[in-house]
C-alpha atoms as a PDB file:
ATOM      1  CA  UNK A   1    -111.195-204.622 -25.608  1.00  0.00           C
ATOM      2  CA  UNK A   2    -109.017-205.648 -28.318  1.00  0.00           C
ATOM      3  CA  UNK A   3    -104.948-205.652 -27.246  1.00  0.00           C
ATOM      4  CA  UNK A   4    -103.009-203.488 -29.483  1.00  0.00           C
ATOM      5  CA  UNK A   5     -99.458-203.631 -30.787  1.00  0.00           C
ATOM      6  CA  UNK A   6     -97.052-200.606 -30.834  1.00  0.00           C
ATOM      7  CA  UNK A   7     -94.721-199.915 -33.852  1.00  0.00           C
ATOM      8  CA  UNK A   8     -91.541-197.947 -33.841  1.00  0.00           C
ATOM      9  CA  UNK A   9     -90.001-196.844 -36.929  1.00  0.00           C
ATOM     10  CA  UNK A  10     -86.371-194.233 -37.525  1.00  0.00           C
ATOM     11  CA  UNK A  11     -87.365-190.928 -39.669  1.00  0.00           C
ATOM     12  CA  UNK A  12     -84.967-188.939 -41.541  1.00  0.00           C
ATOM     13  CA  UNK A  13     -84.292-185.703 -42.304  1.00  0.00           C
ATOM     14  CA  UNK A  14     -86.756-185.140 -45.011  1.00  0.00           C
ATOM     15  CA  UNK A  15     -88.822-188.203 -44.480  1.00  0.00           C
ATOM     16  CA  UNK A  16     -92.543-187.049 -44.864  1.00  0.00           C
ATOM     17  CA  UNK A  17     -95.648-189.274 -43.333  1.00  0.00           C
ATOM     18  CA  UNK A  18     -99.100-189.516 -44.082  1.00  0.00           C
ATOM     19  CA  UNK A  19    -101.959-190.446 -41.862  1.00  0.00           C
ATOM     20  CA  UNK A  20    -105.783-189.624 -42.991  1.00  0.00           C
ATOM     21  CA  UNK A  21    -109.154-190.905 -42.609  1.00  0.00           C
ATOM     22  CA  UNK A  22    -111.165-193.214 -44.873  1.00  0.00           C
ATOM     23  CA  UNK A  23    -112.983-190.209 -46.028  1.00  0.00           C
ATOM     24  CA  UNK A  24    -110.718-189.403 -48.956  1.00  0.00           C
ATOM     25  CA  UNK A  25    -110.679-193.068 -49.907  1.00  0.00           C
ATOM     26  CA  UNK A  26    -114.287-193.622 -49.758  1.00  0.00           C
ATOM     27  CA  UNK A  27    -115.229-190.426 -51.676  1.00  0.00           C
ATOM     28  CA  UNK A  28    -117.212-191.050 -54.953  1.00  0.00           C
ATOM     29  CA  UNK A  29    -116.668-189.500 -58.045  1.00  0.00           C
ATOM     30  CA  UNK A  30    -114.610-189.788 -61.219  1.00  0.00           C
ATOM     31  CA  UNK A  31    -116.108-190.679 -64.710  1.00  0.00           C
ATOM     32  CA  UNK A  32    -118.518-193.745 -63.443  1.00  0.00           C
ATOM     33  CA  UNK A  33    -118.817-192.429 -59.768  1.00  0.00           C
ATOM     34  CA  UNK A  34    -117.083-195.056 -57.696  1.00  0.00           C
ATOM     35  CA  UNK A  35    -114.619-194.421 -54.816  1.00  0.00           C
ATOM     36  CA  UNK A  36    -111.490-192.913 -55.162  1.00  0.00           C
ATOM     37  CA  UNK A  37    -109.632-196.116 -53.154  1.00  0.00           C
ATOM     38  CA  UNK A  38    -106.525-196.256 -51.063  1.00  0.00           C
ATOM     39  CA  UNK A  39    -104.440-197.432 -54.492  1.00  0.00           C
ATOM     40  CA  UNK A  40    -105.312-194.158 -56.084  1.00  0.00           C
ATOM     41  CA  UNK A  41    -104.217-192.289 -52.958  1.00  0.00           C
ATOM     42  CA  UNK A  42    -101.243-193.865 -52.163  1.00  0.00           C
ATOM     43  CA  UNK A  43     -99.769-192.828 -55.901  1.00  0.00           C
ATOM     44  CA  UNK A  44    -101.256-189.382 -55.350  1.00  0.00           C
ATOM     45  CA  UNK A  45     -99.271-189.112 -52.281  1.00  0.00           C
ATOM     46  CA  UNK A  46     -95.656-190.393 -53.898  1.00  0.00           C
ATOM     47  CA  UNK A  47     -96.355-188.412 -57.026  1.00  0.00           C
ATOM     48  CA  UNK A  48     -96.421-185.136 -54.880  1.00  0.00           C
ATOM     49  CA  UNK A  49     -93.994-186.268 -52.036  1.00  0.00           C
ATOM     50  CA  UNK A  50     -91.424-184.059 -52.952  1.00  0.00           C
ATOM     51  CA  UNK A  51     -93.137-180.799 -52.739  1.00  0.00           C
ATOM     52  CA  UNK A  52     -93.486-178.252 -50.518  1.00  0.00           C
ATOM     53  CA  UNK A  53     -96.042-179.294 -47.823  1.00  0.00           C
ATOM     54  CA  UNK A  54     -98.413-176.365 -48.599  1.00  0.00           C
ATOM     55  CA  UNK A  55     -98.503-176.775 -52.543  1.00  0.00           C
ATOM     56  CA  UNK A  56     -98.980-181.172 -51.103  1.00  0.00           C
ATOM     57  CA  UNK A  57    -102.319-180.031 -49.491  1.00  0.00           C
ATOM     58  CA  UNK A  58    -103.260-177.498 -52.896  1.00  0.00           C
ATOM     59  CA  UNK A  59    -102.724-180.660 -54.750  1.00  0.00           C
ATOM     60  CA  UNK A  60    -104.616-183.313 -52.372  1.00  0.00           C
ATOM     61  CA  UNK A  61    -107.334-180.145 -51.944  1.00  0.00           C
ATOM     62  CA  UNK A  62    -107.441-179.775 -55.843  1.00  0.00           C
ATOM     63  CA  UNK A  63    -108.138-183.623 -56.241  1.00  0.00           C
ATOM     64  CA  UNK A  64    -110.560-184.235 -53.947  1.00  0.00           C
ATOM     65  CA  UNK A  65    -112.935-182.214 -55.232  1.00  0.00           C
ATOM     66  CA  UNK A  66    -111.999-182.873 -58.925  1.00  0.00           C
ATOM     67  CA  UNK A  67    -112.550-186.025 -58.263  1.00  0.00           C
ATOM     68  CA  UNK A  68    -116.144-185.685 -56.412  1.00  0.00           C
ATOM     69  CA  UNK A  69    -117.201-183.028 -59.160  1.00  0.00           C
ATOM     70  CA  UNK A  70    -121.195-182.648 -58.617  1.00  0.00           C
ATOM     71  CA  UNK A  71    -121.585-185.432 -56.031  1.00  0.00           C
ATOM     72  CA  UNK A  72    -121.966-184.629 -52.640  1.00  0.00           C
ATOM     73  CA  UNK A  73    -119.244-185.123 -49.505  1.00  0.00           C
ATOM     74  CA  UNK A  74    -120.023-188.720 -48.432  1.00  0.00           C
ATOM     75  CA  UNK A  75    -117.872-188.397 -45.135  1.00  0.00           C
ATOM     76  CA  UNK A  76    -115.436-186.104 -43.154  1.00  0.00           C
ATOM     77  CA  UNK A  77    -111.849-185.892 -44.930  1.00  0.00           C
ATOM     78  CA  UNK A  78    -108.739-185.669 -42.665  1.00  0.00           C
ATOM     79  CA  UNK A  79    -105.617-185.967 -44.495  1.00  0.00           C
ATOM     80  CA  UNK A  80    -102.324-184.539 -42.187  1.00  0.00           C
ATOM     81  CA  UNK A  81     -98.568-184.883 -43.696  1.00  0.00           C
ATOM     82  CA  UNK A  82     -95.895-183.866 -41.611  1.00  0.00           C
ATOM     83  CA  UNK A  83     -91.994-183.461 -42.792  1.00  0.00           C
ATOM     84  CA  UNK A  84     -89.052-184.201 -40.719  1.00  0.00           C
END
């Protein structure tokens, strides 16, 4: 087994974090069917970061499957935000 190394980090009031599975990432679609990709996530998440956590997951819901259109799930999605 591989050692691992612990991070701490301080939150803040109103400090949100992400963690999620490659599923989301890995999901093909668009215009020429290739993946979505973390880039493309990462600016989904700041572009919604302010909102209310249940309209965030409407949103993230809304462009998953936008972006898969007609092509099937490749993989289980887990995305989970949490505000403090």
């Amino acid at each position: 087994m591989l050692p691992y190394t612990t991070h701490s980090f301080e939150l803040h009031k109103g400090d949100s974090i992400y963690i999620f599975s490659d599923g989301y990432v890995d999901q093909f679609g668009g215009e020429k069917g290739k993946k979505f990709k973390a880039k493309a996530f990462r600016q989904l998440l700041l572009s919604i970061q302010d909102k209310a956590m249940e309209e965030q997951k409407t949103i993230i819901d809304e462009a998953f499957e936008s972006w898969r259109g007609s092509l099937e799930q490749i993989d289980d999605v887990c995305v989970i935000g949490v505000r403090f």
